[in-house]
C-alpha atoms as a PDB file:
ATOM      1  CA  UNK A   1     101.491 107.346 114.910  1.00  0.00           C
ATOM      2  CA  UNK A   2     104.468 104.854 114.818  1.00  0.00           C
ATOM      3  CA  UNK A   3     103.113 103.080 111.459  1.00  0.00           C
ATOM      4  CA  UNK A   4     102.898 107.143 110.038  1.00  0.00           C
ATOM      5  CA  UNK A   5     106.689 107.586 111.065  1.00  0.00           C
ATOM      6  CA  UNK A   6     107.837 104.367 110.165  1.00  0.00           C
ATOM      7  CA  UNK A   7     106.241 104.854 106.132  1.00  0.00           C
ATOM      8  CA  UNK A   8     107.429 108.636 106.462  1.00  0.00           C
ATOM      9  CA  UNK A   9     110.750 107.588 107.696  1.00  0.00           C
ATOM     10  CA  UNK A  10     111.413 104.732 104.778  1.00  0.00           C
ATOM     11  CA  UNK A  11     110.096 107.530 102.100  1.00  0.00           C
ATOM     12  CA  UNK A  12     112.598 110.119 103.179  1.00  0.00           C
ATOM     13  CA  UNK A  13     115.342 107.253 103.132  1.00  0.00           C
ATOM     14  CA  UNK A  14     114.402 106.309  99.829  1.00  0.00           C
ATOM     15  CA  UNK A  15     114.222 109.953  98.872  1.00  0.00           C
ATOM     16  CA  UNK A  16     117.599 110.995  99.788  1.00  0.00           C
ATOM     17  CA  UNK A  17     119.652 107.788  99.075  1.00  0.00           C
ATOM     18  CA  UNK A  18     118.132 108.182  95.440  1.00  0.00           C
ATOM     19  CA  UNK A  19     118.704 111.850  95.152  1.00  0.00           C
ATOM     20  CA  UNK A  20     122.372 110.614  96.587  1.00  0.00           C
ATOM     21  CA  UNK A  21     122.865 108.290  93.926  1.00  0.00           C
ATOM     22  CA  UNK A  22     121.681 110.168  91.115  1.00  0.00           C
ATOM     23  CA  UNK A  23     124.493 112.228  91.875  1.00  0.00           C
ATOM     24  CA  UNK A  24     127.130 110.203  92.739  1.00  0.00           C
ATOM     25  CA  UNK A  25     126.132 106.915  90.717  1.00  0.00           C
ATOM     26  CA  UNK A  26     128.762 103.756  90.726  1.00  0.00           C
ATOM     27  CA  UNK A  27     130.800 104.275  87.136  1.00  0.00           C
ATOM     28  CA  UNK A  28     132.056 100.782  87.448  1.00  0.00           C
ATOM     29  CA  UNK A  29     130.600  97.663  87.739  1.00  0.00           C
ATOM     30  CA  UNK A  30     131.129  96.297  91.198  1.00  0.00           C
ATOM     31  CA  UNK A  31     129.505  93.848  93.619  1.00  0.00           C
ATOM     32  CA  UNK A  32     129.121  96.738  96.651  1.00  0.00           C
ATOM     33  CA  UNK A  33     127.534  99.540  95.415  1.00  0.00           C
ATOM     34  CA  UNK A  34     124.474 100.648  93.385  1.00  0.00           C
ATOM     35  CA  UNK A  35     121.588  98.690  91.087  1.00  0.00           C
ATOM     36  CA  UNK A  36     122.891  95.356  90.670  1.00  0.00           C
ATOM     37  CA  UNK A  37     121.276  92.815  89.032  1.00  0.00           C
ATOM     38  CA  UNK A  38     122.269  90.205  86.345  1.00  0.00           C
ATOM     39  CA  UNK A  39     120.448  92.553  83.703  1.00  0.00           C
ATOM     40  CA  UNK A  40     122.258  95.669  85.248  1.00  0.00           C
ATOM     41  CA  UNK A  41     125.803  93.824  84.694  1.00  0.00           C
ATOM     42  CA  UNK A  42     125.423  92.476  81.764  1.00  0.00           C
ATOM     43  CA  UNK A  43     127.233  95.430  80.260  1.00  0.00           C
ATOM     44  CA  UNK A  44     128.872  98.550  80.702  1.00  0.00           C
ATOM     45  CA  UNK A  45     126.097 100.704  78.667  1.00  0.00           C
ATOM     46  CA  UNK A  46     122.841  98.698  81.030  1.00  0.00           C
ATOM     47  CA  UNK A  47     125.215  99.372  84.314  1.00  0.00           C
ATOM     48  CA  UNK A  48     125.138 102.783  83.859  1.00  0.00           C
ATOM     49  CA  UNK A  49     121.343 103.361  82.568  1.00  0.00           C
ATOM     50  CA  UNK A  50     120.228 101.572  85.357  1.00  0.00           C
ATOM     51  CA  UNK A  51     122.014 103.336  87.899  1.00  0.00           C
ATOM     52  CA  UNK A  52     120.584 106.666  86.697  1.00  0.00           C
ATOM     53  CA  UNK A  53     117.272 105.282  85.837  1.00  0.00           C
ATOM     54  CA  UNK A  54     116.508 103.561  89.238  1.00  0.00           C
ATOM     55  CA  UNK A  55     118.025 106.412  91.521  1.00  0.00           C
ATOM     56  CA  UNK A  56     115.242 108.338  90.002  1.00  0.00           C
ATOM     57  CA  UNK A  57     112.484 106.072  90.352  1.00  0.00           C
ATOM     58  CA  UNK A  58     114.336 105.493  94.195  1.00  0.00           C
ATOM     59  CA  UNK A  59     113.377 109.123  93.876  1.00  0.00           C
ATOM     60  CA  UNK A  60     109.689 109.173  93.223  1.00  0.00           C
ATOM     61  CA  UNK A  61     109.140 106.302  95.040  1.00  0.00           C
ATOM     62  CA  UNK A  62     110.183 108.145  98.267  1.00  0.00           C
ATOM     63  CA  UNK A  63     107.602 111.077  97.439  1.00  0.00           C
ATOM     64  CA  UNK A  64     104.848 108.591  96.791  1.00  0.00           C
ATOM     65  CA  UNK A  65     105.638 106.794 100.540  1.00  0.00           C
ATOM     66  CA  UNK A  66     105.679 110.131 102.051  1.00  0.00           C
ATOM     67  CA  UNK A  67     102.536 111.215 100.570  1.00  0.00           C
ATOM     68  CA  UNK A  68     100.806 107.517 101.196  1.00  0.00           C
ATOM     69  CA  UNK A  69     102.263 107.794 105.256  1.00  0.00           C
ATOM     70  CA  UNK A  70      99.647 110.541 105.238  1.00  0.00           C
ATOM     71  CA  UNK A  71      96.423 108.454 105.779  1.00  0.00           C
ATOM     72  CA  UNK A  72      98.126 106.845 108.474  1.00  0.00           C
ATOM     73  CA  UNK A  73      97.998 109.870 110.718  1.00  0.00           C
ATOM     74  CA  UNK A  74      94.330 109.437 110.873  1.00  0.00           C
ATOM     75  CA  UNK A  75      94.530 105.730 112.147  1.00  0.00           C
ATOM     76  CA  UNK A  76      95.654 104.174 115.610  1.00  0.00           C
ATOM     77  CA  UNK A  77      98.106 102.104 115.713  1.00  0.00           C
ATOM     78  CA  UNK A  78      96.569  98.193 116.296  1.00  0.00           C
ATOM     79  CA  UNK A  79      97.870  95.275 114.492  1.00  0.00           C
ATOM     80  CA  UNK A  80      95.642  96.037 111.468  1.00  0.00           C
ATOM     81  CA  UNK A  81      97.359  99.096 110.613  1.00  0.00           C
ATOM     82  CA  UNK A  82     100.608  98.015 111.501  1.00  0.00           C
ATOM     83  CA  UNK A  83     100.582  95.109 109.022  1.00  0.00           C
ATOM     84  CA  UNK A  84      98.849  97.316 106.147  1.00  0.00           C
ATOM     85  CA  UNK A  85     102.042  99.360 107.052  1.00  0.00           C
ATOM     86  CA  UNK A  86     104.382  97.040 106.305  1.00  0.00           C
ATOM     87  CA  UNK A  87     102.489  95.811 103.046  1.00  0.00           C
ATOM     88  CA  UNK A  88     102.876  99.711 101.732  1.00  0.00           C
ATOM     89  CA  UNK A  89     106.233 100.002 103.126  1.00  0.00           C
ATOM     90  CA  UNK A  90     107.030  96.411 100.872  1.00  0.00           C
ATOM     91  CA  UNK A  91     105.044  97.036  98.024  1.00  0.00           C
ATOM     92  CA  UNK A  92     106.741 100.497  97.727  1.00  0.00           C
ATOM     93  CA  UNK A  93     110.593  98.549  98.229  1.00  0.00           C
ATOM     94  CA  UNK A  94     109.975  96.354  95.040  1.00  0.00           C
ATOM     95  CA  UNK A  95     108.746  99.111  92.845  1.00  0.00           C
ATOM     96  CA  UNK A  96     112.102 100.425  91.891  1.00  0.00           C
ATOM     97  CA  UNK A  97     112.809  96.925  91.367  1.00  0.00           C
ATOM     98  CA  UNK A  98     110.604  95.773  89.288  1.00  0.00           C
ATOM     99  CA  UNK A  99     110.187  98.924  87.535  1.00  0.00           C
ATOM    100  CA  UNK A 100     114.165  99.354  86.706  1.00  0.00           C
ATOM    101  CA  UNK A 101     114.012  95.261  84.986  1.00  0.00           C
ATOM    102  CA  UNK A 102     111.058  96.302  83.019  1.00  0.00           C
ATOM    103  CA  UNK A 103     113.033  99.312  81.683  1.00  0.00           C
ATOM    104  CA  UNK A 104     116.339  97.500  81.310  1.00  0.00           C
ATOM    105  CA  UNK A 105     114.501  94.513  79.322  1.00  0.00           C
ATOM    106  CA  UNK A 106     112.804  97.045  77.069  1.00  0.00           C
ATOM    107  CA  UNK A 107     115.854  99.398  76.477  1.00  0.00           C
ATOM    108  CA  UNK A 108     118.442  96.140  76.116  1.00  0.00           C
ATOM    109  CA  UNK A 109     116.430  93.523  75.974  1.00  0.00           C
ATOM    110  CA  UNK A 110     116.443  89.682  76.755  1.00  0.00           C
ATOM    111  CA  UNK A 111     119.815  88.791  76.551  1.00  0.00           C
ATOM    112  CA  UNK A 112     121.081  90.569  79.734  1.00  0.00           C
ATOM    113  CA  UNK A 113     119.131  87.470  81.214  1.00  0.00           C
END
């Protein structure tokens, strides 16, 4: 049950800090707050794309670790499970990472390097 919470609890969190940033993204670029990256600074224009573009994939992301927390209701919690927790819960943390660069590289690409 813990391993169910603890995905369930990281979805929501992803959920509502992308829904949060969506509306209420950084207009300036800034070392404290929002997407940053080297590609994501690189200019005014990328800043704010990827601030829009990765609070909704923050979004989905969320509803995709809520829905995967589901399977983990039907387990016990034994090291096993706890550790395939933690790969979901990681694997699901790097996806708005990795999926933001892609989209910043394709819509700007390569010199934001």
């Amino acid at each position: 049950m813990a391993s169910f919470s603890t995905v369930l609890l990281v979805g929501v969190t992803f959920l509502l800090l992308g829904r949060y940033l969506k509306r209420n993204p950084p207009k300036k670029i800034n070392r404290y707050k929002g997407y940053r990256t080297k590609r994501s600074k690189a200019s005014q224009e990328a800043w704010d794309h990827a601030q829009v573009y990765s609070a909704e994939v923050m979004q989905k992301v969320g509803m995709y670790m809520g829905l995967a927390s589901i399977p983990f209701l039907l387990l016990d919690d034994n090291v096993v499970t706890i550790v395939t927790a933690m790969v979901v819960i990681l694997f699901f943390c790097l996806m708005p990472i990795y999926s933001t660069e892609k989209e910043l590289k394709e819509k700007f690409g390569d010199k934001n390097e």
